[in-house]
Protein backbone atom coordinates (compact mmCIF):
# COMPACT_ATOMS: atom_id res chain seq x y z
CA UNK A 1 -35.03 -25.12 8.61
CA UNK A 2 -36.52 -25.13 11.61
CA UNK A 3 -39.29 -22.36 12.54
CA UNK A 4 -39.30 -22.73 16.19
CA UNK A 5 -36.20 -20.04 17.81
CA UNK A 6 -37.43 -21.66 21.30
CA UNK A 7 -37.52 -24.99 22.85
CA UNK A 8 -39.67 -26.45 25.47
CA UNK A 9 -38.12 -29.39 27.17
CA UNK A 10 -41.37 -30.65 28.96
CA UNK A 11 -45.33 -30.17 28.39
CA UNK A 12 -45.58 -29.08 31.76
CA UNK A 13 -42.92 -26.04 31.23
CA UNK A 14 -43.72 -22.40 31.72
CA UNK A 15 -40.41 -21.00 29.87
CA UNK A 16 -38.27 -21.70 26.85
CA UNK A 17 -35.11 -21.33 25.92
CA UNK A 18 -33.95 -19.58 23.19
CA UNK A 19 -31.64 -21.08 20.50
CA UNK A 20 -30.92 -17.78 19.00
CA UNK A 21 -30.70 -14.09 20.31
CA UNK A 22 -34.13 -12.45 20.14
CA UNK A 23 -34.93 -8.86 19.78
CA UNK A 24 -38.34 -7.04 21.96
CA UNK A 25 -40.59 -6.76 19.49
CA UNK A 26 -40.34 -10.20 17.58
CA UNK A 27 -42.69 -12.55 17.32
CA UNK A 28 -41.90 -16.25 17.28
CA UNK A 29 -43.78 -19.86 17.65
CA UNK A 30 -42.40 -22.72 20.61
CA UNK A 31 -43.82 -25.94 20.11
CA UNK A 32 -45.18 -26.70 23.14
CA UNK A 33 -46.52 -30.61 23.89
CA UNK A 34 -47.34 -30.59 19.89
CA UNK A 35 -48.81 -27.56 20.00
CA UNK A 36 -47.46 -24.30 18.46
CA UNK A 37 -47.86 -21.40 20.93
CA UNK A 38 -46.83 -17.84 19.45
CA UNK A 39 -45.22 -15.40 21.84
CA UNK A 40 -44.25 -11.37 21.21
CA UNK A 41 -41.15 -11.01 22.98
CA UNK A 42 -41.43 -7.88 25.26
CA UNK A 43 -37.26 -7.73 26.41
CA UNK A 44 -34.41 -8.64 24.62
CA UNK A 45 -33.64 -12.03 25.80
CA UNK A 46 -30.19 -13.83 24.85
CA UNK A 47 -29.14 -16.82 23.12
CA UNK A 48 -29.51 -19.78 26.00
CA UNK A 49 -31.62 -17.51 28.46
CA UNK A 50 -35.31 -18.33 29.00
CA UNK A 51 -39.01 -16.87 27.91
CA UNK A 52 -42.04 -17.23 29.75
CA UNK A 53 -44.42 -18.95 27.45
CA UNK A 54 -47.11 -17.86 30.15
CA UNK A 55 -47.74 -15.41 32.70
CA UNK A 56 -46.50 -16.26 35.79
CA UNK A 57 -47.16 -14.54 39.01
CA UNK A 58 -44.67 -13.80 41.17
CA UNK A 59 -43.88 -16.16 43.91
CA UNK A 60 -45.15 -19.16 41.21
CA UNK A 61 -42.61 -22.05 40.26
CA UNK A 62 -40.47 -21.39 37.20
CA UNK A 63 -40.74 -24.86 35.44
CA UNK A 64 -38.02 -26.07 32.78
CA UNK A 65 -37.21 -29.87 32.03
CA UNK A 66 -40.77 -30.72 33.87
CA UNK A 67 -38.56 -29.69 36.94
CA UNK A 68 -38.83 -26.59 39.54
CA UNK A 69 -35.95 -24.29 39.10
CA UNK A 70 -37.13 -21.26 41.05
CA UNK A 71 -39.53 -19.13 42.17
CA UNK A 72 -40.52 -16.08 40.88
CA UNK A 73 -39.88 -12.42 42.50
CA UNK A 74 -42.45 -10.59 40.77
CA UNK A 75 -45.09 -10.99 38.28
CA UNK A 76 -43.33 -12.23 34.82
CA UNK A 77 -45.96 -11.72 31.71
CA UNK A 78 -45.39 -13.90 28.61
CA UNK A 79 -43.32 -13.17 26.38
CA UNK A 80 -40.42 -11.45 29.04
CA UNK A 81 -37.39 -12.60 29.52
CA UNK A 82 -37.19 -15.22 32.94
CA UNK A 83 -33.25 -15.00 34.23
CA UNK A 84 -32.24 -14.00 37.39
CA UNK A 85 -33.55 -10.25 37.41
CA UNK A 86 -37.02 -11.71 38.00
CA UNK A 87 -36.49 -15.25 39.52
CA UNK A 88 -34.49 -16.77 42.33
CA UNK A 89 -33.05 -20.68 41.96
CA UNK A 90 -34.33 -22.77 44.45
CA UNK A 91 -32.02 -26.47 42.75
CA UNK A 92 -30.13 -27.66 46.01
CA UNK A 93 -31.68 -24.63 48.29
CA UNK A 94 -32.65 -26.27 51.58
CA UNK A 95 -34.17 -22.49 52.37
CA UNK A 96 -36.83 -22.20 49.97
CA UNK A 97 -39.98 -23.44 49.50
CA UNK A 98 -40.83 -24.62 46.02
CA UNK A 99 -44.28 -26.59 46.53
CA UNK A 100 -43.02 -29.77 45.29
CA UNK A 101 -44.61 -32.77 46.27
CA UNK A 102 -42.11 -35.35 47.74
């Protein structure tokens, strides 16, 4: 069985996605480049959705298969659930700028 209810695509990643639905208030591991990070999940965050593994700070890139997917609107703390609420998608957006080095 595996322990992880998260997955991290790439080492560089600052969310996860989770494989099951997760309750606020659970605690659960992501194996992250190897390494097992533990997380307290502050929101209840649905199957498929994303977790911040980190704190990000708003206007930072929201980073999922080593790729930028968004920015963030405000200040997202570990553990929260990242979706729309608190991000906007920059994939295809000629508007936005992401940072990424071309």
């Amino acid at each position: 069985m595996n322990k992880f209810k998260a997955i991290v695509m790439k080492a560089k990643d600052n969310v996860a996605t989770v494989t099951e639905n997760i309750a606020a208030g659970t605690e659960i591991a992501v194996n992250k480049d190897g390494e097992t990070v533990k997380l307290h999940v502050q929101e209840n965050i649905p199957f498929g959705h994303k977790v911040a593994i980190k704190d990000i700070a708003k206007d930072s890139q929201i980073i999922k298969y080593g790729e930028v997917i968004g920015v963030a609107t405000k200040d997202i703390a570990a553990g929260q659930h990242t979706h729309v609420h608190n991000l906007v998608g920059c994939r295809g957006r000629g508007d936005l700028e992401t940072g990424v080095e071309k």
